[in-house]
C-alpha atoms as a PDB file:
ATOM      1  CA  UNK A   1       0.000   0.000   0.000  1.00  0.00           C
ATOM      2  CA  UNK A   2       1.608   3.052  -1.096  1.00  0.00           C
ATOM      3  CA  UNK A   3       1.857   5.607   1.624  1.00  0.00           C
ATOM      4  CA  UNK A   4      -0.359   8.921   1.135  1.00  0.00           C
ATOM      5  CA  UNK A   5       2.667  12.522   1.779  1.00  0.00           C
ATOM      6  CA  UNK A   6       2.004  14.071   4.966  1.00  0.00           C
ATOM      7  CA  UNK A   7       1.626  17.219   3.619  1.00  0.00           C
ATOM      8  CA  UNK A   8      -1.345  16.146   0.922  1.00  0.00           C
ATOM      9  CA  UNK A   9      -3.091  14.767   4.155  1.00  0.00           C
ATOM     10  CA  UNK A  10      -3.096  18.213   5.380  1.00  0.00           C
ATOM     11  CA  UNK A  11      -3.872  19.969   2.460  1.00  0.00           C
ATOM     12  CA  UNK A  12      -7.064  17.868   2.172  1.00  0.00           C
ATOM     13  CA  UNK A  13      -7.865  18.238   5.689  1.00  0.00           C
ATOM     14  CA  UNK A  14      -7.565  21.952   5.479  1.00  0.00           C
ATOM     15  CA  UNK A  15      -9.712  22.554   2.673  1.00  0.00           C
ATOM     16  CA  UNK A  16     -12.587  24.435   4.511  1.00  0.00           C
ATOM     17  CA  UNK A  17     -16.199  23.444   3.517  1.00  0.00           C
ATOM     18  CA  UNK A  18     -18.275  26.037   2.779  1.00  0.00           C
ATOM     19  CA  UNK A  19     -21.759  24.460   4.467  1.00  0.00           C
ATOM     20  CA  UNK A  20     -20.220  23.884   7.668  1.00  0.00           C
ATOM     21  CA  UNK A  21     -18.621  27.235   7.573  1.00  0.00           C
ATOM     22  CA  UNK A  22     -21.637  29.298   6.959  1.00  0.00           C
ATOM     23  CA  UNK A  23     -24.140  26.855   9.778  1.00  0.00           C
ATOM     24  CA  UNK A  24     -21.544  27.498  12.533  1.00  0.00           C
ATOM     25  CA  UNK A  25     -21.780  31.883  11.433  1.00  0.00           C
ATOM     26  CA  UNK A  26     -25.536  31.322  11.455  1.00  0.00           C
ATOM     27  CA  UNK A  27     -26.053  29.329  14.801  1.00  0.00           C
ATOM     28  CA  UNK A  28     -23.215  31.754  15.783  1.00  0.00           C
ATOM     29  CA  UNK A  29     -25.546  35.075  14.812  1.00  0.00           C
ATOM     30  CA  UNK A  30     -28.860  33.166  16.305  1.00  0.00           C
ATOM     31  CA  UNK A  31     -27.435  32.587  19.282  1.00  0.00           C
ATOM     32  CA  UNK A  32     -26.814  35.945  20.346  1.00  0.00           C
ATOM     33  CA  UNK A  33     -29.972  37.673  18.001  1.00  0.00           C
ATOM     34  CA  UNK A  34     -32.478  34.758  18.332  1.00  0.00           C
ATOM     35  CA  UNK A  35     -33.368  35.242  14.835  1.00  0.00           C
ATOM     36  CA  UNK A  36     -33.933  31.979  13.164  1.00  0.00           C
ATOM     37  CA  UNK A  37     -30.450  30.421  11.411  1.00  0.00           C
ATOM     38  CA  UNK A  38     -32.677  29.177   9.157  1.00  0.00           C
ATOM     39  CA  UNK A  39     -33.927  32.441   8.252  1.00  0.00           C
ATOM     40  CA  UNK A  40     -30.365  34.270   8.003  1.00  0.00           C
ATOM     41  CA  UNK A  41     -29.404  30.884   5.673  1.00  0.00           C
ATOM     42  CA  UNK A  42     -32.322  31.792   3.774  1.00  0.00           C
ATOM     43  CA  UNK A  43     -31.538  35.346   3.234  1.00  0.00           C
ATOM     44  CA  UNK A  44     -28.379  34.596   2.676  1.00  0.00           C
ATOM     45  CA  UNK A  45     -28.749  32.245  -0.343  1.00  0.00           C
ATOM     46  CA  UNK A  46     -31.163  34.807  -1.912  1.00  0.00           C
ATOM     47  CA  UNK A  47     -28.702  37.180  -2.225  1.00  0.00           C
ATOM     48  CA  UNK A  48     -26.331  34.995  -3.227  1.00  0.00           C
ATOM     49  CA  UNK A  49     -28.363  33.728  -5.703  1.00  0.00           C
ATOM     50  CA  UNK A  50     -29.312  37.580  -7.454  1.00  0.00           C
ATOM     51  CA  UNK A  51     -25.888  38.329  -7.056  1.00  0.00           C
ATOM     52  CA  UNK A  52     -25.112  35.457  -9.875  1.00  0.00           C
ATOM     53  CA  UNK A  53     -27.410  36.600 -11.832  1.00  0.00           C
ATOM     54  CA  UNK A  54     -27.386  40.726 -12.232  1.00  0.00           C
ATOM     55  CA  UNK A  55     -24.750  42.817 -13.794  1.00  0.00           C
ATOM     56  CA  UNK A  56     -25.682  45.553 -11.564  1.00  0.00           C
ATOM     57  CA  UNK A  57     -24.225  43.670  -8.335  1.00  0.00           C
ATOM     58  CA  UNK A  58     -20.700  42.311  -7.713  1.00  0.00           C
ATOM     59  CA  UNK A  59     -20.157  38.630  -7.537  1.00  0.00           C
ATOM     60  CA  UNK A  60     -19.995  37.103  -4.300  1.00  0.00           C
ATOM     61  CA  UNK A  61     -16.124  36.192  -3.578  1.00  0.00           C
ATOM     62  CA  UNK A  62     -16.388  35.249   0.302  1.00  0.00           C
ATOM     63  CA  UNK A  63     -18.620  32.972   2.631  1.00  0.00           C
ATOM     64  CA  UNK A  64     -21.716  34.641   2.327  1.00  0.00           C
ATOM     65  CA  UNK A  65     -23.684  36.405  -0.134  1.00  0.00           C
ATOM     66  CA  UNK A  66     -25.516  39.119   1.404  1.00  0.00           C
ATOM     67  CA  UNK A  67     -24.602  42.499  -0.391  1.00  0.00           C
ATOM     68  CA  UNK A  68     -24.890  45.930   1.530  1.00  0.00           C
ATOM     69  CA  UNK A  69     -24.220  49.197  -0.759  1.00  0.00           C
ATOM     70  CA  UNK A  70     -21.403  51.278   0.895  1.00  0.00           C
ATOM     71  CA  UNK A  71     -23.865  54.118   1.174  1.00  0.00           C
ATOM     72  CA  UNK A  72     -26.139  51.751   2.635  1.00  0.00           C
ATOM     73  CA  UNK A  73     -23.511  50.496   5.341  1.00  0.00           C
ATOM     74  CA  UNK A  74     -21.791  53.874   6.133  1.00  0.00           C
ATOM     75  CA  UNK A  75     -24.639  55.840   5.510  1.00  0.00           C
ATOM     76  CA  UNK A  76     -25.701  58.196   2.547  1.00  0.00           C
ATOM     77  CA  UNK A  77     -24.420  61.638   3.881  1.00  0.00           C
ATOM     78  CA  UNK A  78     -20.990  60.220   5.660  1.00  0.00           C
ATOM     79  CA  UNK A  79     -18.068  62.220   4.256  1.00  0.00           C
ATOM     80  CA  UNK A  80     -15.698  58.914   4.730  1.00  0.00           C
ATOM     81  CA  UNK A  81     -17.900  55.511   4.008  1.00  0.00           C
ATOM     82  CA  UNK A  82     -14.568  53.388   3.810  1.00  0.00           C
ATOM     83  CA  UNK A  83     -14.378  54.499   7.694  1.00  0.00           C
ATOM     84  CA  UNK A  84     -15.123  51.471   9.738  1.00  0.00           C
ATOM     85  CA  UNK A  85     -16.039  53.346  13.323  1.00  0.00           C
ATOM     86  CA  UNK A  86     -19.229  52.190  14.435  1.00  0.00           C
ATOM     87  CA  UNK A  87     -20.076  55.087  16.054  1.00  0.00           C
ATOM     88  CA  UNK A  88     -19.570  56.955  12.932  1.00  0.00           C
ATOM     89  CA  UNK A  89     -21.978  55.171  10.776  1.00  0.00           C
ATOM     90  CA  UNK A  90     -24.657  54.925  13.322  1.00  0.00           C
ATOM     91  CA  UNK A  91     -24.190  58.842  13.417  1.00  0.00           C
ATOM     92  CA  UNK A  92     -24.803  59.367   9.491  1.00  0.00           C
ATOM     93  CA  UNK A  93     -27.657  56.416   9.930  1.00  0.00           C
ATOM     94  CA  UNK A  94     -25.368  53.405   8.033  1.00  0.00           C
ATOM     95  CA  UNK A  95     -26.841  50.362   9.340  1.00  0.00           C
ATOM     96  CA  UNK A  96     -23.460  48.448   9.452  1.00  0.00           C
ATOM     97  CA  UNK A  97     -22.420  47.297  13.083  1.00  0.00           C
ATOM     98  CA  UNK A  98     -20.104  45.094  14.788  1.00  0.00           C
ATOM     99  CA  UNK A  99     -20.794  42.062  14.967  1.00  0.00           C
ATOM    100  CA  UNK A 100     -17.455  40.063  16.174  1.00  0.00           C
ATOM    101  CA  UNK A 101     -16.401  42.648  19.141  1.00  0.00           C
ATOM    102  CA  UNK A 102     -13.253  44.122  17.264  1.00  0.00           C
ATOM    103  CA  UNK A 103     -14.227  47.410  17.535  1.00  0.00           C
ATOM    104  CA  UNK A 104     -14.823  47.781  13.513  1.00  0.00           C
ATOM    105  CA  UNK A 105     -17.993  47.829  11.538  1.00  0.00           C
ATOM    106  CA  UNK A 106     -16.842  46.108   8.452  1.00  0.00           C
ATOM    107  CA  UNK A 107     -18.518  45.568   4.678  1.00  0.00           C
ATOM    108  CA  UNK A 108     -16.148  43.026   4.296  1.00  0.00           C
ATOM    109  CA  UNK A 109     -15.908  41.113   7.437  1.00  0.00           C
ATOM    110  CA  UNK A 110     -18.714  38.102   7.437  1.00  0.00           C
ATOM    111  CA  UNK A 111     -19.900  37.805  10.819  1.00  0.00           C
ATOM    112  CA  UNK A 112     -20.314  41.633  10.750  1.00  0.00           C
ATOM    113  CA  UNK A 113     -22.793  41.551   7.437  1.00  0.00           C
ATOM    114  CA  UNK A 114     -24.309  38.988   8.961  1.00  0.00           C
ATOM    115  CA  UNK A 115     -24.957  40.376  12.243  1.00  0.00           C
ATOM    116  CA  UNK A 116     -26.293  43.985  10.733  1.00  0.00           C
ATOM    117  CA  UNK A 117     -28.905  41.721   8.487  1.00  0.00           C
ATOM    118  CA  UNK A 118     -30.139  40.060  11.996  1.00  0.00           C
ATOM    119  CA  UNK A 119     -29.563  43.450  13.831  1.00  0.00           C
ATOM    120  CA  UNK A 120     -32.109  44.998  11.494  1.00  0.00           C
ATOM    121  CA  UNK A 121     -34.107  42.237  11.668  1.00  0.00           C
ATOM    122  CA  UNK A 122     -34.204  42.177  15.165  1.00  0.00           C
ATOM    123  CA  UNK A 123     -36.172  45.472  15.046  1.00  0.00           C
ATOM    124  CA  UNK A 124     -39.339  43.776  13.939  1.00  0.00           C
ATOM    125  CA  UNK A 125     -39.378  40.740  15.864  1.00  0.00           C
ATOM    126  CA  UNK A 126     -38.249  37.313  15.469  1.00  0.00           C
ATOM    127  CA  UNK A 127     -41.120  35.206  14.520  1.00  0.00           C
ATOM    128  CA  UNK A 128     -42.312  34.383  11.727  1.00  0.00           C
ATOM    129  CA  UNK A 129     -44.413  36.843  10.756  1.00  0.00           C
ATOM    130  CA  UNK A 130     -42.524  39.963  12.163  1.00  0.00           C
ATOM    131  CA  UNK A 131     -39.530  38.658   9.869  1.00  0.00           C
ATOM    132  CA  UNK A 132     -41.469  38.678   6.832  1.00  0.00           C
ATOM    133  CA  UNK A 133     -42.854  42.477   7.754  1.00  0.00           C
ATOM    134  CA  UNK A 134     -38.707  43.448   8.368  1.00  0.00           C
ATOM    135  CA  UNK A 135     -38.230  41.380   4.883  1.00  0.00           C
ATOM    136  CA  UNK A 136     -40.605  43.171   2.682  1.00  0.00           C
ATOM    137  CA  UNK A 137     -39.662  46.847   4.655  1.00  0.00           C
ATOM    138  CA  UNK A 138     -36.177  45.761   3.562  1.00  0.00           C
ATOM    139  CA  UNK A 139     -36.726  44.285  -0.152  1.00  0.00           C
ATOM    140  CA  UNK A 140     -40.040  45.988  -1.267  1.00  0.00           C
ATOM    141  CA  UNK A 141     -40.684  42.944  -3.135  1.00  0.00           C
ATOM    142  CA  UNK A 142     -43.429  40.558  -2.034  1.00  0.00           C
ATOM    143  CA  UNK A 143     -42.293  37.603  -4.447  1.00  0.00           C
ATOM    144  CA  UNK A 144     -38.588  38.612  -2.486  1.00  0.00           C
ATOM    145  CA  UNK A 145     -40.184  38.046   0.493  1.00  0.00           C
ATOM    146  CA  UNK A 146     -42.075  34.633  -0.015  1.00  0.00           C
ATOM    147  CA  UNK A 147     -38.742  33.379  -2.229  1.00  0.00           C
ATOM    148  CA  UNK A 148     -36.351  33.802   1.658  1.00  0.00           C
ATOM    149  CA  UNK A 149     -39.490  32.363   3.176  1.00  0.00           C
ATOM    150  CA  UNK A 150     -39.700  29.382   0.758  1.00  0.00           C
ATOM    151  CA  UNK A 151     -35.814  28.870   1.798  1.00  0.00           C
ATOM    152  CA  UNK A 152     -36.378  29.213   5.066  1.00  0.00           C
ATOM    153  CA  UNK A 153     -38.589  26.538   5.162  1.00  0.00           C
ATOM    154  CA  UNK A 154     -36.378  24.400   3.147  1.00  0.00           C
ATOM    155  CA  UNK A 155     -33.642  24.486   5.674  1.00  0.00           C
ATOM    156  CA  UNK A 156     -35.565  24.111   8.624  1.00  0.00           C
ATOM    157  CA  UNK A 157     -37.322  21.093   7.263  1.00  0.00           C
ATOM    158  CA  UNK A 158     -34.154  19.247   6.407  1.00  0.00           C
ATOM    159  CA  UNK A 159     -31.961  20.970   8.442  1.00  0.00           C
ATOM    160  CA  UNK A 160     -29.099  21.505   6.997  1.00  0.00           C
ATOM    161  CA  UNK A 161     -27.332  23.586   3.405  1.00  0.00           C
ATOM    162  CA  UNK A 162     -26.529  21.020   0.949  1.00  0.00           C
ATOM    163  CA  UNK A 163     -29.800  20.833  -1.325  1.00  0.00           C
ATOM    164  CA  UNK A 164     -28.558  21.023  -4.293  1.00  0.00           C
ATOM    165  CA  UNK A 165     -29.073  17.453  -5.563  1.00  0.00           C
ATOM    166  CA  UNK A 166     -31.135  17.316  -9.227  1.00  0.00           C
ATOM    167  CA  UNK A 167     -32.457  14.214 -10.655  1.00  0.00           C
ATOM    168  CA  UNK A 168     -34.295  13.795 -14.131  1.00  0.00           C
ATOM    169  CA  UNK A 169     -38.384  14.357 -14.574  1.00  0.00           C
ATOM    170  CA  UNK A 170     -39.286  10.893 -15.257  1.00  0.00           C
ATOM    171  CA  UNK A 171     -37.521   7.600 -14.418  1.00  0.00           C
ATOM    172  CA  UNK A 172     -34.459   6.596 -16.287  1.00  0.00           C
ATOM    173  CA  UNK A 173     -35.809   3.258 -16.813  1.00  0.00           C
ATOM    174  CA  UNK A 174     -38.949   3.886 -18.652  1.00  0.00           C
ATOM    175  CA  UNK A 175     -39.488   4.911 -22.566  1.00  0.00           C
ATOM    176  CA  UNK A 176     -38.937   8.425 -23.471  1.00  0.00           C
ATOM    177  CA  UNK A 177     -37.296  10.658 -25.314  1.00  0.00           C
ATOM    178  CA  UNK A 178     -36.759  14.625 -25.873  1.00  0.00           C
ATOM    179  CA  UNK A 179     -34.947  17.301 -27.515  1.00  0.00           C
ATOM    180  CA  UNK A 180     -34.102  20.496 -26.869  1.00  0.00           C
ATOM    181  CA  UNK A 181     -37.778  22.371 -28.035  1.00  0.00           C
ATOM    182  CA  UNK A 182     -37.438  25.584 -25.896  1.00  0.00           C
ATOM    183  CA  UNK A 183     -37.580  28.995 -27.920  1.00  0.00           C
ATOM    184  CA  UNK A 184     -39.656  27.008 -30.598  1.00  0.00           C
ATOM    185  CA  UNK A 185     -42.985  28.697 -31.960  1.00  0.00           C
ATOM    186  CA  UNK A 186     -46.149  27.722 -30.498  1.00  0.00           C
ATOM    187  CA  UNK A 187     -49.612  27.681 -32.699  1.00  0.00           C
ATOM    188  CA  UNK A 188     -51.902  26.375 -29.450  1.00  0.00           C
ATOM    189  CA  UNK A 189     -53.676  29.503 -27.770  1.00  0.00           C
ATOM    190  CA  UNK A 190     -52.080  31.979 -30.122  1.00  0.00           C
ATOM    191  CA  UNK A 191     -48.450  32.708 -31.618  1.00  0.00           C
ATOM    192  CA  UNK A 192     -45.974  32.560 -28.520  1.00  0.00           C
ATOM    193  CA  UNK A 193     -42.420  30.796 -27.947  1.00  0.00           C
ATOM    194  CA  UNK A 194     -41.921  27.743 -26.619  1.00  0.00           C
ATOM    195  CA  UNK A 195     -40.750  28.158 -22.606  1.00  0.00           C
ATOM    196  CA  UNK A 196     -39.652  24.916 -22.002  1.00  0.00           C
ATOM    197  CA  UNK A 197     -39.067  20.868 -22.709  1.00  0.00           C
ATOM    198  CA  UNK A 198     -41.035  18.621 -23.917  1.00  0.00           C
ATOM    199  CA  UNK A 199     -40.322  14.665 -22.578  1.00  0.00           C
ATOM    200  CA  UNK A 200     -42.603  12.418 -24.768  1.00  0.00           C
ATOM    201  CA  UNK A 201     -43.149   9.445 -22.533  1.00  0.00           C
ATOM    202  CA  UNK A 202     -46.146   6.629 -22.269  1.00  0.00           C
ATOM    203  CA  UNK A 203     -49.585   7.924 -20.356  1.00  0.00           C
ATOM    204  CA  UNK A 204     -49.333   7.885 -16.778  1.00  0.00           C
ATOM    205  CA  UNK A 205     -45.303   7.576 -16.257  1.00  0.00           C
ATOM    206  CA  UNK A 206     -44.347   8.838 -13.043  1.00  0.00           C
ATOM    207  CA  UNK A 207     -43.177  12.813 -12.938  1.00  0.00           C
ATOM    208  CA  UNK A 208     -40.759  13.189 -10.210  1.00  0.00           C
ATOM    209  CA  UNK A 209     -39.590  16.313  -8.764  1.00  0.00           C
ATOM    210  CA  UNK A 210     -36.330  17.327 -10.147  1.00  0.00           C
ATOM    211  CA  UNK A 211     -35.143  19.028  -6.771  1.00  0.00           C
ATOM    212  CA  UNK A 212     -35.364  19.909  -3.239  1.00  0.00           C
ATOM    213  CA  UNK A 213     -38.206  22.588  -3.023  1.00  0.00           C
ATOM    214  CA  UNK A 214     -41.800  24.002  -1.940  1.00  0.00           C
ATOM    215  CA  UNK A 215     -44.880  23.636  -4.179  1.00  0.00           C
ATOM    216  CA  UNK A 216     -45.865  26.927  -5.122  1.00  0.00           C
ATOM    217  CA  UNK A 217     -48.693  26.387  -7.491  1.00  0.00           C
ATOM    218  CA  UNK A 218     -51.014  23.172  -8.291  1.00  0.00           C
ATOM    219  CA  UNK A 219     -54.421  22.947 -10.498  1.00  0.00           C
ATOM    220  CA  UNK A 220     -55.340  23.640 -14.086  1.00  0.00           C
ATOM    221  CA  UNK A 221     -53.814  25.782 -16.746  1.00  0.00           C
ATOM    222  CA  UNK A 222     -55.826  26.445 -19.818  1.00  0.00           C
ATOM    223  CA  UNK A 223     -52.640  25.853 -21.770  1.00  0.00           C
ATOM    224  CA  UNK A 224     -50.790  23.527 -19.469  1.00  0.00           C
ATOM    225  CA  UNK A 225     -53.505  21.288 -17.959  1.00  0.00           C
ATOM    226  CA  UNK A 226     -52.824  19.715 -14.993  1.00  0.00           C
ATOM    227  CA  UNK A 227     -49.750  21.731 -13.517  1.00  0.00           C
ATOM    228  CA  UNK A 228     -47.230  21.880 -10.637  1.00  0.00           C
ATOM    229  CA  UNK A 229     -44.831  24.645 -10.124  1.00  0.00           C
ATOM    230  CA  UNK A 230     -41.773  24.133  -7.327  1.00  0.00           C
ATOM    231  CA  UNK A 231     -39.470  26.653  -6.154  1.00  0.00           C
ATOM    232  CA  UNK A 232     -35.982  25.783  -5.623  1.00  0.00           C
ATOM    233  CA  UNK A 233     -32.915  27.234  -3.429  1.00  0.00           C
ATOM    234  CA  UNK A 234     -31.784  28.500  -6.406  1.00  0.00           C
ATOM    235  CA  UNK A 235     -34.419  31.202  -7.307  1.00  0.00           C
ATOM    236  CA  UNK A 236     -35.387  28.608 -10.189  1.00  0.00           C
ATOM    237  CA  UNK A 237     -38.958  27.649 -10.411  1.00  0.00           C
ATOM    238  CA  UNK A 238     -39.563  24.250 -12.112  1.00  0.00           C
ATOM    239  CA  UNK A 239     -42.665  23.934 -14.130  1.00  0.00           C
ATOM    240  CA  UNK A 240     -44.365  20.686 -14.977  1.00  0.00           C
ATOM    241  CA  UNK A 241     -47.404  20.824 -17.063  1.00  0.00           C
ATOM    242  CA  UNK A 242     -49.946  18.477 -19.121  1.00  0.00           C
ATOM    243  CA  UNK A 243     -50.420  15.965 -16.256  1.00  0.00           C
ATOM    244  CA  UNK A 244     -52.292  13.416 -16.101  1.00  0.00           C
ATOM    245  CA  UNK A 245     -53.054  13.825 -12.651  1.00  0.00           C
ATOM    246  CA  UNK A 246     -51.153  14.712  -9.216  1.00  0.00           C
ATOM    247  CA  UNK A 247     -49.515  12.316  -6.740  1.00  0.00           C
ATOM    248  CA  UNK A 248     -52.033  11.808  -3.849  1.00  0.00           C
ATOM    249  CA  UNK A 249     -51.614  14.102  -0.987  1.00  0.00           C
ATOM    250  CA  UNK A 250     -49.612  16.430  -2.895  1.00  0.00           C
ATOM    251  CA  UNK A 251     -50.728  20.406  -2.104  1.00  0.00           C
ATOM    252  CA  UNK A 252     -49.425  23.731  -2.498  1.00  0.00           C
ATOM    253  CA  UNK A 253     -46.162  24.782   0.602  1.00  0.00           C
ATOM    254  CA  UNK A 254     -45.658  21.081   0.820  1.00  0.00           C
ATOM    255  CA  UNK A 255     -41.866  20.132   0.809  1.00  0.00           C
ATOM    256  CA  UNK A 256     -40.303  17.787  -2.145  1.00  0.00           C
ATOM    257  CA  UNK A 257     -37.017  16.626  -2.803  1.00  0.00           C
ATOM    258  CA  UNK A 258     -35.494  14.843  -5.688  1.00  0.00           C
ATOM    259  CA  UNK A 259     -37.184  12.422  -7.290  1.00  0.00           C
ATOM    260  CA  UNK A 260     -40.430  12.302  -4.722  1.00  0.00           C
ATOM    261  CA  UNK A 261     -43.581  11.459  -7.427  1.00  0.00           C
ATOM    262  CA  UNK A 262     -45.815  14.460  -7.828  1.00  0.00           C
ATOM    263  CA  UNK A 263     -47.755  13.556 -10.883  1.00  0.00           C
ATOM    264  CA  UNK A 264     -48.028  11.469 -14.338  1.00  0.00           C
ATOM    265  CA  UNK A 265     -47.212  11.961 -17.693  1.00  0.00           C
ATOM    266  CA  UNK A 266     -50.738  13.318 -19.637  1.00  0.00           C
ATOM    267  CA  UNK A 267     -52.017  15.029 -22.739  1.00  0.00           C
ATOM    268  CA  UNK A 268     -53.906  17.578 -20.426  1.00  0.00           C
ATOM    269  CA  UNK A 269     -54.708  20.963 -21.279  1.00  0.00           C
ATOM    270  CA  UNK A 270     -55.909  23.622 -24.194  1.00  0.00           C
ATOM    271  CA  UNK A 271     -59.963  23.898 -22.933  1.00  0.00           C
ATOM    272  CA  UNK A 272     -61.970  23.849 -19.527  1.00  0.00           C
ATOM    273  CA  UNK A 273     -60.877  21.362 -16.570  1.00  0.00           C
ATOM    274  CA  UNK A 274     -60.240  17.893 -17.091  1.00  0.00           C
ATOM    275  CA  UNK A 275     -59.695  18.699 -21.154  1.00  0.00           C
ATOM    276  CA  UNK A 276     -57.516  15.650 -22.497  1.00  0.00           C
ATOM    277  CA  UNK A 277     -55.927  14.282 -25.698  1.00  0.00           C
ATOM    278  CA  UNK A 278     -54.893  17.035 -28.153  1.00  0.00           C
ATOM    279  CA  UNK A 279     -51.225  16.098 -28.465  1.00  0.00           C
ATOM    280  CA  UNK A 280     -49.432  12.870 -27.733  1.00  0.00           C
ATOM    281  CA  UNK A 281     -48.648  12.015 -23.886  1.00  0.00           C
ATOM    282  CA  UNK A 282     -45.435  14.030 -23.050  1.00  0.00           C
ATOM    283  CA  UNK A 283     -44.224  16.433 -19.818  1.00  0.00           C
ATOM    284  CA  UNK A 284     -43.742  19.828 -20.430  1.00  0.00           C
ATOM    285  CA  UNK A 285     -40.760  21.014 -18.301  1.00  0.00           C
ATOM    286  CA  UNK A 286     -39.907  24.664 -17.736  1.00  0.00           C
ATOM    287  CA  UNK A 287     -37.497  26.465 -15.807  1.00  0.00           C
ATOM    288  CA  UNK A 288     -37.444  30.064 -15.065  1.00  0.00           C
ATOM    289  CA  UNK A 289     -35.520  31.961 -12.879  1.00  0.00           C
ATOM    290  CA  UNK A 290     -35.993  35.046 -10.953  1.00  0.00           C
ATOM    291  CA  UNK A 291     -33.022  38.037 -10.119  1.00  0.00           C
ATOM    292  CA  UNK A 292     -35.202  39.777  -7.743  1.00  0.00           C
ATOM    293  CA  UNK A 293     -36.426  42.041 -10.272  1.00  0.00           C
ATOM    294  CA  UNK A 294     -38.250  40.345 -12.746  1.00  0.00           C
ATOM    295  CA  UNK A 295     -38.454  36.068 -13.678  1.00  0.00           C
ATOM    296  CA  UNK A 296     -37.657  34.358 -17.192  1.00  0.00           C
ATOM    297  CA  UNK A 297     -37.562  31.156 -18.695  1.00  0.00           C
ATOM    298  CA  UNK A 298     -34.152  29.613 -19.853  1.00  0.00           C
ATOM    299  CA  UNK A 299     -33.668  26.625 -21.814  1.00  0.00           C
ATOM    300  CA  UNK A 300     -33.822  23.671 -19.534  1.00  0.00           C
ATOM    301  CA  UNK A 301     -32.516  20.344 -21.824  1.00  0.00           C
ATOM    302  CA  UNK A 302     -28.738  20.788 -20.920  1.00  0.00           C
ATOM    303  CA  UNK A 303     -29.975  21.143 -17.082  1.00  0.00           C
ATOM    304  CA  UNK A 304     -31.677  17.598 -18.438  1.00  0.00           C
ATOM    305  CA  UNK A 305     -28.990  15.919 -19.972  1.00  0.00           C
ATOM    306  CA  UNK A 306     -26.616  16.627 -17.316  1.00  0.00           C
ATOM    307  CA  UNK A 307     -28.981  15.621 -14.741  1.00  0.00           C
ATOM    308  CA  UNK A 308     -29.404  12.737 -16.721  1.00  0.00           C
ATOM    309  CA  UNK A 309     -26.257  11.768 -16.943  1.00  0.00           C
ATOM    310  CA  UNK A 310     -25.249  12.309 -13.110  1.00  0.00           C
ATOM    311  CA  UNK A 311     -27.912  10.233 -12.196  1.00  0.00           C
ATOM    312  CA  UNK A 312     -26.820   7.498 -14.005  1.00  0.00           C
ATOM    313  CA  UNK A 313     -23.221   7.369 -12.222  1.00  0.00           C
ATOM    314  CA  UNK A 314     -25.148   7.328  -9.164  1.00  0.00           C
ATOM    315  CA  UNK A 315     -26.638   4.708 -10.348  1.00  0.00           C
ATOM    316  CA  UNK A 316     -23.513   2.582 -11.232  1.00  0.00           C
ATOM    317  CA  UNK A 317     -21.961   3.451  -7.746  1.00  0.00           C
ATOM    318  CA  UNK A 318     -24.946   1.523  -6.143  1.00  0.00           C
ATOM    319  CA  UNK A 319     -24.514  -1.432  -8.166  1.00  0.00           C
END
């Protein structure tokens, strides 16, 4: 057996990992705010998540991903906002603090973002629905709001930050087949694009959702029949459409994760309720995602094919 270098043990052991790293900064911040971890994870990933997205924000480069303008943090009048005296920003009304006892209120210093998001928070209250009042003071966005909310309930339900696991729609094992069909003209209900994929697949395969996420919508869609939409951790809501009917049990705020059967493969859709059998059986899969301004749809078949293919070297490695 060929011995591993000392110093490559250590460099593995060193490398820090990020989901540990952030929990013990939020059960750090709770602990002294009593706001929610959960909720401060939540927040966090939102930001992180517009911040990836807009051209009008810098890129998140440390541990978290909550953003505070300088004028914001130092306040809009101080003379000196690269001044880190917290006395000095609470005079000009910045709403940075201290929050690791160092004597500096610092943009760039984690625990003190972090802290200044709960410290503001703390203002309103730390249940449930004083946070989402200090949420929607702070964003002025009510799909904002119910996106950290969604989150929030993510994390507290499985209680921990890794959920970023994906799967493909329907089984791997059963007949189907797709192409990438997004941006394509549409004649059904009027001239429109395409916003999505469609997986042609036998009546009544099992849909499975494709992540870990909250049910946001479920019911009837003139267009897309029998419909579920599911909000991610990503800001990406996942859109299945022409059902052939819904999972039993399954309702609108309950929690799925990756591959968890919500529905069937159908040919619902294009007329009243319960309107069936204009177009061969297929799933109509659409992803949009949201930068806390405004959502779109992307194309979703290379999300598909990779998914596709990572699930089938999970596969293997069970074998």
């Amino acid at each position: 057996m060929t011995a591993v270098p000392h110093r490559e043990v250590h460099a593995k052991e060193a490398i820090p990992n990020p989901y540990q790293e952030r929990m013990r900064l939020y059960e750090k911040v709770e602990a002294v705010t009593q706001i929610p971890w959960y909720y401060l994870a939540a927040i966090d990933q939102y930001e992180r998540n517009i911040r990836l997205v807009r051209r009008d924000l810098p890129k998140p480069n440390g541990l978290l991903g909550i953003y505070f303008r300088p004028e914001v943090w130092a306040g809009p009048a101080n003379p000196n906002p690269s001044k880190e005296n917290p006395a000095i920003i609470q005079f000009f009304n910045g709403i940075g603090v201290d929050g690791d006892g160092d004597g500096k209120a610092s943009i760039d210093n984690d625990e003190d973002v972090l802290y200044t998001m709960a410290n503001y928070l703390l203002s309103y209250g730390v249940d449930h629905e004083n946070l989402k009042i200090g949420l929607w003071n702070y964003y002025k966005r009510d799909r904002t709001v119910g996106s950290i909310a969604t989150y929030a309930k993510l994390y507290r339900h499985f209680g921990r930050l890794d959920l970023d696991k994906r799967v493909f729609p329907v089984p791997l094992y059963s007949n189907h087949s797709y192409r990438s069909t997004w941006g394509d003209r549409r004649g059904w209900g009027g001239r429109r694009s395409h916003e999505g994929t469609d997986i042609f697949a036998g009546y009544g395969v099992p849909v499975r959702a494709t992540c870990y996420g909250v049910v946001e919508i479920k019911g009837w869609n003139k267009y897309g029949g029998w419909r579920i939409g599911i909000r991610d951790i990503n800001n990406t809501y996942h859109y299945f459409a022409h059902l052939s009917g819904f999972a039993k049990d399954i309702h609108v705020g309950q929690v799925v994760e990756p591959g968890m059967v919500i529905g069937g493969v159908g040919s619902s859709g294009y007329g009243p309720p319960g309107t069936s059998g204009k177009f061969p059986p297929h799933l109509h899969y659409g992803m949009y995602k949201d930068n806390g301004i405004s959502e779109w749809s992307f194309d979703p078949y290379p999300h598909l094919a990779r998914w596709k293919q990572l699930e089938r070297i999970e596969l293997r490695k069970k074998k």
